[in-house]
Protein backbone atom coordinates (compact mmCIF):
# COMPACT_ATOMS: atom_id res chain seq x y z
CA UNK A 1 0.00 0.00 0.00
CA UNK A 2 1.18 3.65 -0.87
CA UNK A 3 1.11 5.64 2.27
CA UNK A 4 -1.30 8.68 2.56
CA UNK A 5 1.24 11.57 3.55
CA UNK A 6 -0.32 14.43 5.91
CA UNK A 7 1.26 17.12 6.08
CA UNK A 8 0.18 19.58 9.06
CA UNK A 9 1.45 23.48 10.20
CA UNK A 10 0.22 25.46 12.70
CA UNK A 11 -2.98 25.63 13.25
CA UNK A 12 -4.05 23.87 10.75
CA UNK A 13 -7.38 21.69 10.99
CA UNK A 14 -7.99 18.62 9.53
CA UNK A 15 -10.17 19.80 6.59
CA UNK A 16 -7.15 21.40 5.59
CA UNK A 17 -4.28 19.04 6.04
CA UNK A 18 -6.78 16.50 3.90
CA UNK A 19 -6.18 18.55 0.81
CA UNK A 20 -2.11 17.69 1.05
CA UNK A 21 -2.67 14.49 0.71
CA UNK A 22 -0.38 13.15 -2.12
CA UNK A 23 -1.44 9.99 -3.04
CA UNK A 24 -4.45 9.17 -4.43
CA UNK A 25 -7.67 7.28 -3.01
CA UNK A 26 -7.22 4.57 -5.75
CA UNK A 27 -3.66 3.72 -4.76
CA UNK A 28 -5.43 2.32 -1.82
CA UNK A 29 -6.49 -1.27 -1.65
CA UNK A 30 -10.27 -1.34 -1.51
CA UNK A 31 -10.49 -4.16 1.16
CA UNK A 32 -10.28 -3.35 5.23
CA UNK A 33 -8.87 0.60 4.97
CA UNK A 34 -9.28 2.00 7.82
CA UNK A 35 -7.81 5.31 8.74
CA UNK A 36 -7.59 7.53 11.68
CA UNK A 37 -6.06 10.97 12.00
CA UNK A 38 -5.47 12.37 15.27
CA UNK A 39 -3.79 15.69 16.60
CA UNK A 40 -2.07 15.22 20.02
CA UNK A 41 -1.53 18.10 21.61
CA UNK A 42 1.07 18.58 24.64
CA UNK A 43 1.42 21.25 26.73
CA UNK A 44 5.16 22.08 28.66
CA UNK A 45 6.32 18.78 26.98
CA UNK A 46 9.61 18.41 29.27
CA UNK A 47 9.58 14.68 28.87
CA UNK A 48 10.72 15.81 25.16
CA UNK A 49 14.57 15.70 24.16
CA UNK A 50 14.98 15.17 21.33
CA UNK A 51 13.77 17.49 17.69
CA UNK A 52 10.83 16.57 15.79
CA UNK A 53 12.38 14.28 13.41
CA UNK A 54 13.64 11.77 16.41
CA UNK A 55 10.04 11.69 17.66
CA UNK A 56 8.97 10.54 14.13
CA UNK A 57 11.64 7.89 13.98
CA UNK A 58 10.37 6.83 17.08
CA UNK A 59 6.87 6.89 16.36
CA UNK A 60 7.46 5.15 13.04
CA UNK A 61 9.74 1.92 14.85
CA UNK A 62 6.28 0.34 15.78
CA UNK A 63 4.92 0.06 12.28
CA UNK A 64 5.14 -3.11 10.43
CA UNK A 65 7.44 -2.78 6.48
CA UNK A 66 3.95 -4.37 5.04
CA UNK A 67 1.03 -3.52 2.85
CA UNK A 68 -1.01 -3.55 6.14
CA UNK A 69 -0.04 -0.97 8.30
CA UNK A 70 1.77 2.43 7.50
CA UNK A 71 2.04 5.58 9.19
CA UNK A 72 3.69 8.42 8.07
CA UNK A 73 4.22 11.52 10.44
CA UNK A 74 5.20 15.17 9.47
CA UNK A 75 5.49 17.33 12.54
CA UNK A 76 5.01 21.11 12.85
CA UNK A 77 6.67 21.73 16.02
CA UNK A 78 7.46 19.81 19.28
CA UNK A 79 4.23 20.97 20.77
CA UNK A 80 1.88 20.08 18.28
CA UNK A 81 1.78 16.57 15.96
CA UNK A 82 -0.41 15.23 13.52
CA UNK A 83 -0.35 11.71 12.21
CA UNK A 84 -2.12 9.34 9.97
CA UNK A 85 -2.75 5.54 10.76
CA UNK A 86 -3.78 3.67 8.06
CA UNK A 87 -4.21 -0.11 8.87
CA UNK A 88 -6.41 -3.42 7.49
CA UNK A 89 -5.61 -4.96 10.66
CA UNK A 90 -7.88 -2.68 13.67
CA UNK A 91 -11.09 -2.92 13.12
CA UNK A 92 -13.36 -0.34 11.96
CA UNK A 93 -16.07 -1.06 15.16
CA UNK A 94 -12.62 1.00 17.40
CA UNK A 95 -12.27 3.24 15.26
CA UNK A 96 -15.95 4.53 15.21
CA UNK A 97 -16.35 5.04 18.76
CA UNK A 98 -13.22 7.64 19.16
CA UNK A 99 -14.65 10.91 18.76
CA UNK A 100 -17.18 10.38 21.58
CA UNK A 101 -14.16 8.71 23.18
CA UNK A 102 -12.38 12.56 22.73
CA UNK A 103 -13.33 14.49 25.42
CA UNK A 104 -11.54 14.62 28.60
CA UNK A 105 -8.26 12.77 26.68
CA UNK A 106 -5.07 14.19 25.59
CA UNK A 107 -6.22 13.57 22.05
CA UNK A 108 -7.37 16.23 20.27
CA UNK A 109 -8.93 16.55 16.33
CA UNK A 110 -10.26 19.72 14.85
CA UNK A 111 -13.02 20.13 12.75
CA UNK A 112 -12.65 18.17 9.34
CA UNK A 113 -13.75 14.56 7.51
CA UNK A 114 -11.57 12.04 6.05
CA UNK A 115 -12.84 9.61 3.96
CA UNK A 116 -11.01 5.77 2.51
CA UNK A 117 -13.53 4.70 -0.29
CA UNK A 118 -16.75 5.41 1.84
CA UNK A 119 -15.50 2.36 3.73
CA UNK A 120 -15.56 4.64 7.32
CA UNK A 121 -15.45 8.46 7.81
CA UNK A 122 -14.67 9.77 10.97
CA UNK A 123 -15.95 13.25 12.12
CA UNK A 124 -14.06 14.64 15.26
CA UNK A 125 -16.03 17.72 16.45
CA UNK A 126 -14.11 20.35 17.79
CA UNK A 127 -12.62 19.71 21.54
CA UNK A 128 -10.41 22.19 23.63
CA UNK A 129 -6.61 20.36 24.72
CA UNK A 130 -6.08 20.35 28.35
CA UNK A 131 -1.76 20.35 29.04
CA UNK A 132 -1.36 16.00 29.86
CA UNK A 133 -0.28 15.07 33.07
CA UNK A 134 -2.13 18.24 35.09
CA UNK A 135 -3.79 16.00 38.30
CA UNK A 136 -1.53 14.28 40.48
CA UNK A 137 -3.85 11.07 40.75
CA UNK A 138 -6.41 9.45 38.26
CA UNK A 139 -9.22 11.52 37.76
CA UNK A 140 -11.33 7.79 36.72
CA UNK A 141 -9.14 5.95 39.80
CA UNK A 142 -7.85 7.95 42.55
CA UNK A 143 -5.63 4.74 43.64
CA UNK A 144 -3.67 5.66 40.15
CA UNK A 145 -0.80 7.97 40.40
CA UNK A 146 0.17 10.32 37.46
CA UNK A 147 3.85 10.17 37.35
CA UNK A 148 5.71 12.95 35.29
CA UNK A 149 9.11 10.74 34.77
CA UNK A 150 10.15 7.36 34.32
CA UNK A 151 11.43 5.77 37.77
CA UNK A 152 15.58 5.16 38.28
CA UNK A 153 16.49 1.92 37.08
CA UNK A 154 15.94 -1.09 39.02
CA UNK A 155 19.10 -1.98 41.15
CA UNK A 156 20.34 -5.35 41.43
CA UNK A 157 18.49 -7.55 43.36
CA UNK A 158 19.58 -10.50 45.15
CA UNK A 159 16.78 -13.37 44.37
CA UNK A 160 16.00 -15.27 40.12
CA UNK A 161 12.38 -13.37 39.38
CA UNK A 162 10.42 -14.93 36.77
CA UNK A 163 7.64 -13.62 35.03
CA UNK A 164 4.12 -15.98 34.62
CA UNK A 165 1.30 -14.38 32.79
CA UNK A 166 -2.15 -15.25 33.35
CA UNK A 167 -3.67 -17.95 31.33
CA UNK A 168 -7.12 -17.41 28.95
CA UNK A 169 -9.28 -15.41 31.15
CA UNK A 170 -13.08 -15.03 30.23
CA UNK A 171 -12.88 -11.29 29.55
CA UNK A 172 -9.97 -12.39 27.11
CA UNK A 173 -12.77 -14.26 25.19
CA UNK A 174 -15.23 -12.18 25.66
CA UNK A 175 -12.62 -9.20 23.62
CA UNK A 176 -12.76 -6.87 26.36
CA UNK A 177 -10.43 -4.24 28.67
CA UNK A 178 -10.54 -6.17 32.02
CA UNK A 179 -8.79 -3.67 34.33
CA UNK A 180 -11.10 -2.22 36.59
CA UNK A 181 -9.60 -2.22 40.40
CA UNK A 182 -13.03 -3.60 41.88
CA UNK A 183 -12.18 -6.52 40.49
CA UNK A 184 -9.17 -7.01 43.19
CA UNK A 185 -10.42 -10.06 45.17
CA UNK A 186 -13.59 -10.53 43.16
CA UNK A 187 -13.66 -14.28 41.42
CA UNK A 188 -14.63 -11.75 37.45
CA UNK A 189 -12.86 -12.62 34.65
CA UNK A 190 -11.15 -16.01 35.88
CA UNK A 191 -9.81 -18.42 33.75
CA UNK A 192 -11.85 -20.47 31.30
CA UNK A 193 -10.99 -24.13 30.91
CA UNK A 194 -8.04 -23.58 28.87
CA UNK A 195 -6.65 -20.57 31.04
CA UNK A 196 -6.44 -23.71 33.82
CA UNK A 197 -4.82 -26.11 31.38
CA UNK A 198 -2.38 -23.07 30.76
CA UNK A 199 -1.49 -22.22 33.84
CA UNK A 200 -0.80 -25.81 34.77
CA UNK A 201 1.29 -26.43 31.51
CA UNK A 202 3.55 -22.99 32.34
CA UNK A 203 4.69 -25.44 35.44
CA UNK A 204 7.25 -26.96 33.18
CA UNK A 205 8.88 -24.71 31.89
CA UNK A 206 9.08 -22.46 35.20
CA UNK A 207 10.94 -25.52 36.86
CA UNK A 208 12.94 -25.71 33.33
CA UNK A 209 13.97 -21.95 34.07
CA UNK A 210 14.59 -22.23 37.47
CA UNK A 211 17.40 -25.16 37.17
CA UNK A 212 18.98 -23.54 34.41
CA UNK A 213 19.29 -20.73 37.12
CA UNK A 214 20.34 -23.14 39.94
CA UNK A 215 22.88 -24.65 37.48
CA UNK A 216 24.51 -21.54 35.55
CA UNK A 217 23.26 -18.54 38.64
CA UNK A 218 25.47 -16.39 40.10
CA UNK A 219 23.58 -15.75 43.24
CA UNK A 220 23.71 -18.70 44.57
CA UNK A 221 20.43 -20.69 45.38
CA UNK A 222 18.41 -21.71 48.13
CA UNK A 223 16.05 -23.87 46.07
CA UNK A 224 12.80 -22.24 47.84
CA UNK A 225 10.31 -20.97 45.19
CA UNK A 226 7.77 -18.30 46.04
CA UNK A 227 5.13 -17.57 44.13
CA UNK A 228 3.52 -13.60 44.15
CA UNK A 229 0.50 -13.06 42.40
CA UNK A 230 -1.81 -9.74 41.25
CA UNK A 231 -4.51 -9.87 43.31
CA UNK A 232 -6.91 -10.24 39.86
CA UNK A 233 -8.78 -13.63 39.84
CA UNK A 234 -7.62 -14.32 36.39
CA UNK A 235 -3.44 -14.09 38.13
CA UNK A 236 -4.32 -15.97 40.87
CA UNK A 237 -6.07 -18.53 39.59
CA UNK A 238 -3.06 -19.04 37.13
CA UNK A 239 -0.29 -19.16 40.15
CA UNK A 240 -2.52 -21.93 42.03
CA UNK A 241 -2.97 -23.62 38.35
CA UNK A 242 0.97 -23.57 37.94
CA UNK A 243 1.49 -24.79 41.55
CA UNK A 244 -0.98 -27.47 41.04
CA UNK A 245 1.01 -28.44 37.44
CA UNK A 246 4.10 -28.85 39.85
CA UNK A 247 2.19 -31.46 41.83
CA UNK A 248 0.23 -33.28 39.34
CA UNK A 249 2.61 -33.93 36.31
CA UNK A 250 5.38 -36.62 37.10
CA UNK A 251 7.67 -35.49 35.30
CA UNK A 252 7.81 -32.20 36.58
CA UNK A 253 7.21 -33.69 40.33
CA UNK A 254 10.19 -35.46 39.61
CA UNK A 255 12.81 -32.54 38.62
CA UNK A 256 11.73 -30.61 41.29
CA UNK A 257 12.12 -33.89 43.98
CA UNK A 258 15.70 -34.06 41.66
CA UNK A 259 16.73 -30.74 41.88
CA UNK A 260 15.73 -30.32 46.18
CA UNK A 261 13.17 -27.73 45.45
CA UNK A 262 11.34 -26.34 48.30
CA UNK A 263 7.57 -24.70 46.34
CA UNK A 264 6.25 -22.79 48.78
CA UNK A 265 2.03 -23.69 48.10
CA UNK A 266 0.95 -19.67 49.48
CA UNK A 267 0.31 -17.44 46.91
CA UNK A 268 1.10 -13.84 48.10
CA UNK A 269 -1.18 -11.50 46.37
CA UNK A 270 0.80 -8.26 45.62
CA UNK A 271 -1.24 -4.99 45.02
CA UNK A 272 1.82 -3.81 42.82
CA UNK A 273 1.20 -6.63 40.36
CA UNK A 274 -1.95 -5.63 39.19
CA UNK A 275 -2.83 -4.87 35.76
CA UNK A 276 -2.46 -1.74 33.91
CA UNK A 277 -5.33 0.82 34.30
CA UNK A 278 -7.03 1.35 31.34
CA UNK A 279 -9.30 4.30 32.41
CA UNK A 280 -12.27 4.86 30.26
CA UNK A 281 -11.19 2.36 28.31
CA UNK A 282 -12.12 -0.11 30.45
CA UNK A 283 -14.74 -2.84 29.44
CA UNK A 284 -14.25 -1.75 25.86
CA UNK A 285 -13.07 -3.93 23.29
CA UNK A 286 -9.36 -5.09 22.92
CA UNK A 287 -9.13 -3.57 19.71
CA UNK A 288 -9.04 0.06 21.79
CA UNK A 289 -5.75 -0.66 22.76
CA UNK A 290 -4.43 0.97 19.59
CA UNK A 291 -5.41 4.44 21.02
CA UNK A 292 -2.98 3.81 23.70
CA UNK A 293 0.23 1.61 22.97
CA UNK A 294 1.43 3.39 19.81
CA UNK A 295 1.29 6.41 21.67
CA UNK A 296 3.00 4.17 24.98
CA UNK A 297 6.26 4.36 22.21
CA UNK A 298 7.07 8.00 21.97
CA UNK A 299 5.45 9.25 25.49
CA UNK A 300 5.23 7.09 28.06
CA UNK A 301 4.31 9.77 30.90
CA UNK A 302 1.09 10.15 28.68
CA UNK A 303 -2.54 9.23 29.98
CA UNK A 304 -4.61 9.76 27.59
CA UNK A 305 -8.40 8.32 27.83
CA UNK A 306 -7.33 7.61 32.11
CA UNK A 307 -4.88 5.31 31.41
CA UNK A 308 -2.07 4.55 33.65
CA UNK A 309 0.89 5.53 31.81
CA UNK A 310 4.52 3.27 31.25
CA UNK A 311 6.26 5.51 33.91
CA UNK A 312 3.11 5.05 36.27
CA UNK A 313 3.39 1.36 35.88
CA UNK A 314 7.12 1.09 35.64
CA UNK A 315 6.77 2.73 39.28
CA UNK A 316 4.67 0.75 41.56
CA UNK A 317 6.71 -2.26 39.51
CA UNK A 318 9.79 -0.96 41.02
CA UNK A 319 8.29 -0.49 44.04
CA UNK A 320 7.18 -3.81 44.37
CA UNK A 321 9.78 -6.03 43.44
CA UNK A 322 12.17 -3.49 46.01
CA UNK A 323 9.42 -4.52 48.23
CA UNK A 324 9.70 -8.17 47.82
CA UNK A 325 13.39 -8.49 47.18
CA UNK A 326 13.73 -7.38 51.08
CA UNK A 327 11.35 -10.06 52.57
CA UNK A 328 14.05 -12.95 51.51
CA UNK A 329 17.15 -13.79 51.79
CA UNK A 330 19.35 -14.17 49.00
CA UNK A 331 19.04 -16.87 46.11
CA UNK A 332 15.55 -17.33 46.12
CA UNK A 333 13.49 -18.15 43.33
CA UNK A 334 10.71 -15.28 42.68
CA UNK A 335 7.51 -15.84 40.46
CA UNK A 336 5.53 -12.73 39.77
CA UNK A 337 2.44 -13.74 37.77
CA UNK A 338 0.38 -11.03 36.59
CA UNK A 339 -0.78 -9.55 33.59
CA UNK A 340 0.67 -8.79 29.39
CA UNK A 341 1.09 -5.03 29.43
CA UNK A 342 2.25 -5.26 33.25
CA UNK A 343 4.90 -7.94 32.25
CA UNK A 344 5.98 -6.43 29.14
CA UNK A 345 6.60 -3.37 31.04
CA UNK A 346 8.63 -4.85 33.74
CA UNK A 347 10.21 -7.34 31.54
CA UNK A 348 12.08 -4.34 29.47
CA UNK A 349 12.44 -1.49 32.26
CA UNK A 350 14.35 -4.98 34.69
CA UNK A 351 16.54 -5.43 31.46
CA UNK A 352 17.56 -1.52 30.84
CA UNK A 353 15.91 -1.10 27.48
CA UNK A 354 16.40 2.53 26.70
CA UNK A 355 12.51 3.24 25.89
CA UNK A 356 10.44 1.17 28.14
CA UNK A 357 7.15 2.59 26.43
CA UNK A 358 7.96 -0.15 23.72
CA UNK A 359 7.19 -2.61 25.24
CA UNK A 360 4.70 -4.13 23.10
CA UNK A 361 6.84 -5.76 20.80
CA UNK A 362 8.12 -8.12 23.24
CA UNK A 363 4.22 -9.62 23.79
CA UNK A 364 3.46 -12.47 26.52
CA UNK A 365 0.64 -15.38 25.41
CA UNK A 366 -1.56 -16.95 27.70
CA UNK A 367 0.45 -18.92 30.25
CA UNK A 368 3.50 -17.90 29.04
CA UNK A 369 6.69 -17.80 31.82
CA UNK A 370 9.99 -15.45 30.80
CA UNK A 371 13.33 -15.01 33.38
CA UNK A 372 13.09 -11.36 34.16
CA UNK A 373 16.55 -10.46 32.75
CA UNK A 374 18.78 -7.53 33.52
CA UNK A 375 20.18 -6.29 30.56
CA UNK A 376 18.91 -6.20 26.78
CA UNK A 377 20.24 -8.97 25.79
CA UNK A 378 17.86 -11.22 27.69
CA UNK A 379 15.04 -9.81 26.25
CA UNK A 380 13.31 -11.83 23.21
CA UNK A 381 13.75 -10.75 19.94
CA UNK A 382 11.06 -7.97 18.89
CA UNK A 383 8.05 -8.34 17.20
CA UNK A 384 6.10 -5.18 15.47
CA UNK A 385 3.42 -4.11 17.05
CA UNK A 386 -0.11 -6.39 16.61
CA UNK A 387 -3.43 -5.77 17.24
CA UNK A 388 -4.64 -8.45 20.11
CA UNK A 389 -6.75 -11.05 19.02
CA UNK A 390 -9.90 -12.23 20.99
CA UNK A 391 -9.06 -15.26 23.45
CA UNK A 392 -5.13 -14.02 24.45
């Protein structure tokens, strides 16, 4: 696909930067367009260092080299950015619900109508900017801080950490947000059938991980496993499933009798651990996520639509694991079983990759277990950025 090139100064609405479009409607394949524009406007943005061109190489990294997804970005200043998503892969039922989605976000797009081969138009009305970042707690979720900076890195810690993610949950099949914090203790959105079958398969490969760590560690071990859970049913439900996959399949039963292992059976459910906010978001369908995590790549102070932003999480991650890390002695092994954006997040700020807010490329499935790492090279080998499908 030929990219649609916007081109936007000053001031300019979006009835206007439509005309500078330089490629033509029938370059454009006539199945699945969609396209968005939005104008994000920041106020003091002193998370910024960088000119206008780095912020469009960085907004550009998350876009696939495909017919399916380009986005092209021309910037009029540091303060104000328009850009043009034009995807077959989102579809057009997220897209149709973001102008009533507008107000109250750090999104803004003036007056105008753009148009793909009838296929979807959107129609922004006209909304005033608000600077991002202005309240010192969520405004949907007072228990949410809004964090202007990314936290220090995490220190070295004296315990192995690994990383479980929740199996198939039923709000994952059902396509929705599940992030609400009344859900903390509640039995909502727990695993299906096959979440269960997940978390009891991840059991392997955890004990897999922690021998190579007992084997090749330098911290020593103590051979005691602990297992810390979000306190979300779908996360908890998971760590007993994994604990229970310890127990239950022989072969597993008999590396851990092998290798001395002492599994603690408590789960320890760990506020911190919880899953990202998503703000008004929330209880929407998964394909909303692509108003957030693109934008997650080039700001991640930014809380647009309520969210919690990368920095936000990245903080109470920190937190937590500091937290934990003090209640043991040295040479334990750690599991922290929680949640995809939650892991991602602490998966690449634990390893030191230079912009935590892209963290979606380095996605967890269902039951999935990763060593937390602590420096790049642990990290899995990125993938471009995909819209979530119902049932992860």
């Amino acid at each position: 696909m030929s990219p649609i090139l916007v081109e936007a100064t000053s001031g300019m609405g979006l009835a206007s930067a439509q005309k500078t479009r330089t490629t033509s409607e029938r370059a454009l394949p006539k199945r699945k367009a969609r396209l968005v524009l939005l104008q994000i406007r920041f106020g003091d943005l002193t998370e910024f260092r960088g000119d206008s061109a780095t912020l469009g190489n960085s907004l550009l990294k998350w876009q696939r080299p495909s017919s399916e997804s380009t986005m092209k970005a021309f910037f009029s200043s540091a303060m104000s950015i328009a850009f043009v998503i034009i995807t077959s892969s989102w579809p057009v039922s997220s897209l149709t619900s973001l102008p009533r989605l507008l107000p109250r976000s750090g999104f803004q797009s003036k007056a105008g109508s753009l148009t793909l081969k009838s296929r979807f138009t959107c129609n922004p009305r006209v909304r005033h900017v608000n600077t991002l970042n202005t309240a010192k707690v969520n405004p949907q979720e007072p228990s949410i801080a809004i964090v202007d900076e990314m936290p220090p890195p995490l220190p070295p810690l004296k315990n192995y950490y690994y990383l479980l993610r929740h199996g198939q949950s039923t709000a994952n099949v059902e396509g929705i947000i599940s992030s609400a914090r009344s859900l903390a203790g509640s039995t909502k959105h727990g695993l299906t059938l096959l979440g269960e079958e997940q978390g009891r398969d991840s059991a392997g490969p955890l004990v897999r991980l922690i021998e190579e760590d007992i084997n090749g560690g330098d911290l020593g071990s103590t051979k005691t496993v602990y297992f810390y859970s979000s306190p979300f049913a779908r996360a908890k439900e998971t760590a007993f499933a994994c604990l229970k996959g310890i127990e239950a399949n022989a072969e597993v039963a008999n590396a851990v009798r092998e290798l001395g292992l002492d599994v603690r059976e408590d789960v320890v459910l760990e506020d911190g651990l919880m899953e990202r906010y998503f703000g008004r978001l929330d209880g929407k369908e998964l394909s909303t996520y692509a108003y957030v995590w693109p934008v997650d790549m080039f700001l991640p102070t930014h809380t647009a639509f309520d969210v919690e932003s990368v920095a936000a999480v990245s903080t109470r991650i920190r937190s937590a694991i500091l937290h934990i890390d003090s209640q043991h002695t040295t040479g334990n092994h750690i599991v922290l079983t929680s949640h995809a954006d939650v892991l991602q997040i602490t998966q690449v700020y634990a390893a030191g990759l230079e912009n935590v807010g892209e963290f979606s490329q380095y996605r967890f499935r269902n039951g999935e277990v990763r060593r937390m790492g602590r420096d790049v090279e642990s990290l899995p080998e990125a993938v471009p950025l995909q819209p979530p499908r119902r049932g992860e």
